[in-house]
N, C-alpha and C. Protein backbone atom coordinates (compact mmCIF):
# COMPACT_ATOMS: atom_id res chain seq x y z
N UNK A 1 2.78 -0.02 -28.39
CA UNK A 1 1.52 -0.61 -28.78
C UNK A 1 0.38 0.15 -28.11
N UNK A 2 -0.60 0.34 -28.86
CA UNK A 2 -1.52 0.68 -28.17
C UNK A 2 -2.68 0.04 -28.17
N UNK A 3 -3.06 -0.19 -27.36
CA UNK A 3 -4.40 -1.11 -26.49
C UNK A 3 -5.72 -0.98 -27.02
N UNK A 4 -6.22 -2.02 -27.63
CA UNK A 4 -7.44 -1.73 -28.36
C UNK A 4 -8.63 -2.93 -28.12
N UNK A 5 -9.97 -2.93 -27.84
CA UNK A 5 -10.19 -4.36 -28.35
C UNK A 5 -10.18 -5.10 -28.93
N UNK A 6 -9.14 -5.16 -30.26
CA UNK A 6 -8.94 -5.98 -31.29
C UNK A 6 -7.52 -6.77 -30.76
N UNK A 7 -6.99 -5.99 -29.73
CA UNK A 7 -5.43 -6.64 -29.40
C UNK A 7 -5.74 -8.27 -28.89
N UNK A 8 -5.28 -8.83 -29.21
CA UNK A 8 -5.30 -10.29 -28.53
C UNK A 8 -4.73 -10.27 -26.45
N UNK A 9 -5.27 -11.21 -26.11
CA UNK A 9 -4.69 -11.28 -24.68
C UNK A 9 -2.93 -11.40 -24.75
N UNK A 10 -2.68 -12.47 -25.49
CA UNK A 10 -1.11 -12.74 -25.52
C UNK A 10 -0.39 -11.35 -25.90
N UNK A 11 -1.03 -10.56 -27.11
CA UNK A 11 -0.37 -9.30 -27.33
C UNK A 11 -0.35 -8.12 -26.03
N UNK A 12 -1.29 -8.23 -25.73
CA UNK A 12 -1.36 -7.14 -24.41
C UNK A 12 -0.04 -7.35 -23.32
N UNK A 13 -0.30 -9.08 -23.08
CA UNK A 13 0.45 -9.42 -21.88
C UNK A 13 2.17 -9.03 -21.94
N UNK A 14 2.30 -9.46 -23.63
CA UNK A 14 3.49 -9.23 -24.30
C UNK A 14 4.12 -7.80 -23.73
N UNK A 15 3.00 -6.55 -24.51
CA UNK A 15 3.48 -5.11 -24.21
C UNK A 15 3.98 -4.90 -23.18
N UNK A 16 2.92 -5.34 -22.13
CA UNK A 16 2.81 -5.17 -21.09
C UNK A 16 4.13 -5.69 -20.04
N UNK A 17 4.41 -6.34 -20.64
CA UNK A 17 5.65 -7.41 -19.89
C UNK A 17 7.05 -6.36 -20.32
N UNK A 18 7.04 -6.19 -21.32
CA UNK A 18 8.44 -5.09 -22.56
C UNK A 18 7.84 -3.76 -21.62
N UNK A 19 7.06 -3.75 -21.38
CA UNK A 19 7.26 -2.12 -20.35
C UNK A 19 7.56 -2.17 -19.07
N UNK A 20 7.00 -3.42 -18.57
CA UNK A 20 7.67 -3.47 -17.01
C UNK A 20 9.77 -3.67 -17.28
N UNK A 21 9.77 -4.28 -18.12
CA UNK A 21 11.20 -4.65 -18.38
C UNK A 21 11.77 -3.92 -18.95
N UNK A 22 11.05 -2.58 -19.27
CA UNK A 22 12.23 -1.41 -19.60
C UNK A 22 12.07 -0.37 -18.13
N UNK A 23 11.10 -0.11 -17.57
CA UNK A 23 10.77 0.41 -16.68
C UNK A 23 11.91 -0.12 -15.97
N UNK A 24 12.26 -1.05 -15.59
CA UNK A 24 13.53 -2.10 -14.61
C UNK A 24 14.42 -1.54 -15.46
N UNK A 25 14.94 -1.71 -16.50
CA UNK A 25 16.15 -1.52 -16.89
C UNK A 25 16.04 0.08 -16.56
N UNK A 26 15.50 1.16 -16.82
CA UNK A 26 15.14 2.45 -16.58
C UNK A 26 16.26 2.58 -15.14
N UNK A 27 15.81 2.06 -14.43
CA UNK A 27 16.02 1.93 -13.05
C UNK A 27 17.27 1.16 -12.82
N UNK A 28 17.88 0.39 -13.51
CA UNK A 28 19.27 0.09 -13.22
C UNK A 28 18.85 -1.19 -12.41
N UNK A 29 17.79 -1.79 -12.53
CA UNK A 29 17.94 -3.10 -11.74
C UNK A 29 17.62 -4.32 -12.44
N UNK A 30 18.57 -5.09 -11.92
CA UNK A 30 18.61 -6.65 -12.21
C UNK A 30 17.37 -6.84 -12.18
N UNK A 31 16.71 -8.69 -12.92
CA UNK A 31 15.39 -8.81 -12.34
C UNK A 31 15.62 -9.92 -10.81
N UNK A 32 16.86 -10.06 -10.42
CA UNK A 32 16.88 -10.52 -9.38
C UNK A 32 17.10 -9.45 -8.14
N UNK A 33 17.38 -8.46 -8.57
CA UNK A 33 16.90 -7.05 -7.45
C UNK A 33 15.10 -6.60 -7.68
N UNK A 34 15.00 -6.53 -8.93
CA UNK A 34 13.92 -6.04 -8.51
C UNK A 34 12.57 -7.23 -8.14
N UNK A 35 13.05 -8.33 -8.48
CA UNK A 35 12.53 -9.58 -7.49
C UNK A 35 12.21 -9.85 -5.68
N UNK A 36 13.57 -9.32 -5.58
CA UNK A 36 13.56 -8.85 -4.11
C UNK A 36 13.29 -7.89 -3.67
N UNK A 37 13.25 -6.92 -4.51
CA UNK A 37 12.29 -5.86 -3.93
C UNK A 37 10.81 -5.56 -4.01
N UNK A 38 10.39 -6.40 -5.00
CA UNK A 38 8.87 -6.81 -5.16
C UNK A 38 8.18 -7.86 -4.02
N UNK A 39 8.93 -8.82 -3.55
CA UNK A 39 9.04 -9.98 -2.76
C UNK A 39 8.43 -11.18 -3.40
N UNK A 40 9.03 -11.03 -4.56
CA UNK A 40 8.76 -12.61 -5.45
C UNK A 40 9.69 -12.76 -6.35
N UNK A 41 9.63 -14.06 -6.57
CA UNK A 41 10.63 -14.82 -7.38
C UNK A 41 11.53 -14.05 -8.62
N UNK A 42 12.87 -14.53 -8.74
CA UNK A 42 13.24 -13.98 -10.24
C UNK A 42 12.26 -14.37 -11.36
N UNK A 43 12.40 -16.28 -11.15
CA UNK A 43 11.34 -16.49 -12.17
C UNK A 43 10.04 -16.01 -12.78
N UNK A 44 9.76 -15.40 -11.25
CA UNK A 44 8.21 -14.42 -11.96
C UNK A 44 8.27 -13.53 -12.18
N UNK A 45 9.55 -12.78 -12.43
CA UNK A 45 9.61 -11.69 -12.70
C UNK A 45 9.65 -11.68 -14.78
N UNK A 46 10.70 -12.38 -14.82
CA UNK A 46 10.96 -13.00 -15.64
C UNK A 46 9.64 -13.30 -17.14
N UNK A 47 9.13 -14.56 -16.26
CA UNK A 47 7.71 -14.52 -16.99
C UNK A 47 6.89 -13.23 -17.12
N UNK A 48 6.73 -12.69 -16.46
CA UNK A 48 5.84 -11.46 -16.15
C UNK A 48 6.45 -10.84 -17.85
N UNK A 49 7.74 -10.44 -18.20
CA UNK A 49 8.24 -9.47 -18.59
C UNK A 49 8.42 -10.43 -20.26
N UNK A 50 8.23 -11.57 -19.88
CA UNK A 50 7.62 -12.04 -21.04
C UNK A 50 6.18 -12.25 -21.59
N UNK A 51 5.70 -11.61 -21.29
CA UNK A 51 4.16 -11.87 -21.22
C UNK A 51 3.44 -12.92 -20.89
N UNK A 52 4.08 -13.50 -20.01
CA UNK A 52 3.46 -15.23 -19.57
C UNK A 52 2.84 -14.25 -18.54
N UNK A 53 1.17 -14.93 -18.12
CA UNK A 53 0.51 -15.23 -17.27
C UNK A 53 1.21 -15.20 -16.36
N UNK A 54 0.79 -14.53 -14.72
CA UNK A 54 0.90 -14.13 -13.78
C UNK A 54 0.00 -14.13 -12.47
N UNK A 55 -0.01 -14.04 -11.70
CA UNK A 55 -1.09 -13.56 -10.61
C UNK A 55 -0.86 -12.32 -10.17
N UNK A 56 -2.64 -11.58 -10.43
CA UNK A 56 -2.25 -10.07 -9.99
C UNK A 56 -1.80 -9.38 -8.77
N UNK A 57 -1.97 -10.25 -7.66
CA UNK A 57 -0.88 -9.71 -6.13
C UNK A 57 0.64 -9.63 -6.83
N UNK A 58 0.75 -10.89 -8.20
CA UNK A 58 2.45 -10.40 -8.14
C UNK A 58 2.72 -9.03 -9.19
N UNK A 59 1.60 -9.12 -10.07
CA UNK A 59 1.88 -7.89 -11.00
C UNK A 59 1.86 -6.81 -9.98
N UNK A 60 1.24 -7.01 -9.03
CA UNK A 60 1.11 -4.96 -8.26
C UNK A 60 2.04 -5.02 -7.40
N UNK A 61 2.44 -6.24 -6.91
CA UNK A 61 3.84 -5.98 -6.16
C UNK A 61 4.90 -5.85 -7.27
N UNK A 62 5.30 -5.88 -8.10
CA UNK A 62 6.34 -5.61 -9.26
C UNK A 62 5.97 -4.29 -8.92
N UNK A 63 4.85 -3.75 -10.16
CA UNK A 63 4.52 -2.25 -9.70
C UNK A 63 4.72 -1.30 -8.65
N UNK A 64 4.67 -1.77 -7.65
CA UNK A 64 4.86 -1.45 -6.39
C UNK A 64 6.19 -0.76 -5.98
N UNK A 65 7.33 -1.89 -6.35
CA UNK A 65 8.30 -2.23 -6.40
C UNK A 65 8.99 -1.10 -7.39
N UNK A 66 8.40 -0.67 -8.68
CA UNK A 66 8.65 -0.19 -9.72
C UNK A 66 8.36 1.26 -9.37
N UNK A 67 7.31 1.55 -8.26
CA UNK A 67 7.07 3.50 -7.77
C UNK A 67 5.76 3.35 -9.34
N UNK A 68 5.06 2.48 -9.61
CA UNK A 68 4.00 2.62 -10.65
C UNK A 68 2.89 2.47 -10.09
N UNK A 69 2.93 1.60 -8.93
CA UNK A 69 0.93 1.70 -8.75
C UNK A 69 0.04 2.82 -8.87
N UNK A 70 0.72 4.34 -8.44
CA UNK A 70 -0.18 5.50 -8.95
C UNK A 70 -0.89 4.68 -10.55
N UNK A 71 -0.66 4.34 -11.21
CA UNK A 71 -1.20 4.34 -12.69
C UNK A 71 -2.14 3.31 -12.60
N UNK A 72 -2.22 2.84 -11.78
CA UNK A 72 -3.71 1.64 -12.22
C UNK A 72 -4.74 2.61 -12.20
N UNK A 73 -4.93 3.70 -11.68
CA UNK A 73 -5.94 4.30 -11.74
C UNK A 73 -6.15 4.86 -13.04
N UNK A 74 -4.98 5.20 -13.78
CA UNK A 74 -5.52 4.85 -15.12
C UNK A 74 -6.01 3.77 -16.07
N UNK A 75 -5.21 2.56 -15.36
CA UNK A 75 -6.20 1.10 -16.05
C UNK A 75 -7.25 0.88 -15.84
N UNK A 76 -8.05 1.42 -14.39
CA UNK A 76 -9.26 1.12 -14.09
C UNK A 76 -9.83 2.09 -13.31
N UNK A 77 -10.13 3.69 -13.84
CA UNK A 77 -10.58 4.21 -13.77
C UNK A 77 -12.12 4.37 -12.86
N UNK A 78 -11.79 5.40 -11.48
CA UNK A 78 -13.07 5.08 -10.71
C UNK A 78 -14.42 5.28 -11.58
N UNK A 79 -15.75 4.26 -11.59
CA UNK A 79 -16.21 4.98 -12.33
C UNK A 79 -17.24 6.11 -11.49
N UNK A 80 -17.96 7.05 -12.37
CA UNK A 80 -18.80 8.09 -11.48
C UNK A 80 -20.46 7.30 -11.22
N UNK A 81 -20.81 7.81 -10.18
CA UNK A 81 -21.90 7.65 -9.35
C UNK A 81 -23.14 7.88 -10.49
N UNK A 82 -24.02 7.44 -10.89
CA UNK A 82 -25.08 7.38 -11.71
C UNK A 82 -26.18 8.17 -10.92
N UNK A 83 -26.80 9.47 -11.56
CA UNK A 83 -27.56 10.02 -10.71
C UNK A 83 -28.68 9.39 -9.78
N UNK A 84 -28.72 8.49 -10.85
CA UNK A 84 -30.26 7.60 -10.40
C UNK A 84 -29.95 6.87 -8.64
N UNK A 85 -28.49 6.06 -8.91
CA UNK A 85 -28.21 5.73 -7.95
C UNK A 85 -27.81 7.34 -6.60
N UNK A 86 -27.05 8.20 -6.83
CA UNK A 86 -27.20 9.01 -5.75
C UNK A 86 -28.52 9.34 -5.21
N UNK A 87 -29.73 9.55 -6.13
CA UNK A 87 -30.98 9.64 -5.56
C UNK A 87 -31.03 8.49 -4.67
N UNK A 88 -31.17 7.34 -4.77
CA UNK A 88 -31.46 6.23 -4.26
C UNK A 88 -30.34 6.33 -3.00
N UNK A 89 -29.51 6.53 -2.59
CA UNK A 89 -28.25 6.73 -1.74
C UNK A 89 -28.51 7.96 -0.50
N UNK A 90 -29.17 9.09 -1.08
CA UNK A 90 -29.16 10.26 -0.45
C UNK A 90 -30.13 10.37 0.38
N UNK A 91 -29.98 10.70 1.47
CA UNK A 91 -31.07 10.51 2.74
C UNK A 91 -31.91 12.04 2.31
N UNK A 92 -33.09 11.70 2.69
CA UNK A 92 -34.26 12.51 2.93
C UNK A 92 -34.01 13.52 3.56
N UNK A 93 -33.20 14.58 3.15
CA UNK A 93 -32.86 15.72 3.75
C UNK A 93 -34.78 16.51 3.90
N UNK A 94 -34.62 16.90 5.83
CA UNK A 94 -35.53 17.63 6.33
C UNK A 94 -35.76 19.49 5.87
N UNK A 95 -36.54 19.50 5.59
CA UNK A 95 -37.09 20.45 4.91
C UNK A 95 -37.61 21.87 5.72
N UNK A 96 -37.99 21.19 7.16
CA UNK A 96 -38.63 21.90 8.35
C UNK A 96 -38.77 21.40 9.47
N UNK A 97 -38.59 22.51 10.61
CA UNK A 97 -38.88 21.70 11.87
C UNK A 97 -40.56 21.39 12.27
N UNK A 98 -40.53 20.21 12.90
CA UNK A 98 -41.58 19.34 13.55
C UNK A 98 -41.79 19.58 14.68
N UNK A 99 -43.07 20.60 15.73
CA UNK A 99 -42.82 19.73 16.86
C UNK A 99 -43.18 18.79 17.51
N UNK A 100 -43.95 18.21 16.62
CA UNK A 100 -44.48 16.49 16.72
C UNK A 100 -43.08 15.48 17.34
N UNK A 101 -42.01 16.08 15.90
CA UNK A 101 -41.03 14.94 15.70
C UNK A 101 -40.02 15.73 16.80
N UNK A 102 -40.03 16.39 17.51
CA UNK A 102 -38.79 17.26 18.12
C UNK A 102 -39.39 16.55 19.84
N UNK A 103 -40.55 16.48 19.78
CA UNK A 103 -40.83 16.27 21.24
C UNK A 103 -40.51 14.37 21.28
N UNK A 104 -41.03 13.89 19.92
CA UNK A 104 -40.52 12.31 20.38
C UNK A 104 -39.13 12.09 20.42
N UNK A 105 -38.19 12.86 19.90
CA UNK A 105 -36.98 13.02 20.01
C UNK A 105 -35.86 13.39 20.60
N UNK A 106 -36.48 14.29 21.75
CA UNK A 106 -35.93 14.82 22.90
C UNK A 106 -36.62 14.81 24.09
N UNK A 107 -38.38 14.37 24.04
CA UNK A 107 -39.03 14.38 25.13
C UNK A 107 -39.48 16.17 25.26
N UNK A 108 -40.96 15.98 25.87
CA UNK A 108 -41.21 17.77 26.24
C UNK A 108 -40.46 17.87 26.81
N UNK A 109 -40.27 19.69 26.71
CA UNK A 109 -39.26 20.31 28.03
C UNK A 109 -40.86 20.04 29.07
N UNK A 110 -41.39 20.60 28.81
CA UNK A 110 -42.79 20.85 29.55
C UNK A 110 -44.07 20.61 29.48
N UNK A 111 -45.01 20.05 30.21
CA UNK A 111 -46.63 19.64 29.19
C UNK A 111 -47.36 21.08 30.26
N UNK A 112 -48.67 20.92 29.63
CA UNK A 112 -49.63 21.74 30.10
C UNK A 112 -50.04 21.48 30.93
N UNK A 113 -50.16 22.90 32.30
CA UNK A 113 -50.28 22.45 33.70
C UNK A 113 -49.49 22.15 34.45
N UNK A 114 -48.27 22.13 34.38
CA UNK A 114 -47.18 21.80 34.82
C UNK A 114 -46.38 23.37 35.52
N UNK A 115 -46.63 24.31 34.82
CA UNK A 115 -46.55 25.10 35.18
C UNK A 115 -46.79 25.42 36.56
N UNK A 116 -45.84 26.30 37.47
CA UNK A 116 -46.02 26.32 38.95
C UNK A 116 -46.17 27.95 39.09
């Protein structure tokens, strides 16, 4: 299946469930191994792989469990920095030295008259 906004929630969850549950079978494990190796229930494994509703700590521990979390970064893709916002982000890079701003900043080495 492929993922569209026309897919219904139940259809997604469905796919989504038939790929974790071949992914497991892939792998040669029970869903009461790979239950315990996720650290949750058979039953939720179960549901999960039927497309029943879940909580997402247990979907990413399945994943987890499965050597898949690399791929959420394809479900939710970082997004990129908006120039507008890096302007707004980026400090006021100095342009030239001051020695206005160099002496409040370190103190004179020396004032006038001081000289011996």
């Amino acid at each position: 299946m492929i993922f569209d906004e026309a897919s219904s929630d139940t259809a997604i969850l469905e796919a989504l469930g038939a790929r974790i549950a071949r992914c497991r079978l892939n792998r040669n494990l029970t869903q009461e191994a790979l239950a315990e190796l996720a650290g949750v229930s058979r039953p939720t494994v179960a549901r999960l792989e039927l497309g029943h509703s879940t909580t997402l700590s247990n979907l990413i521990r399945v994943l987890r469990a499965l050597n898949l979390v690399k791929n959420l970064d394809r479900l939710v893709p970082e997004p990129p920095v908006s120039p507008i916002q890096q302007l707004k982000t980026q400090k006021q890079q100095r342009v030239r030295a001051s020695r206005a701003r160099a002496v409040a900043e370190q103190g004179a080495p020396w004032k006038w008259g001081d000289e011996e």
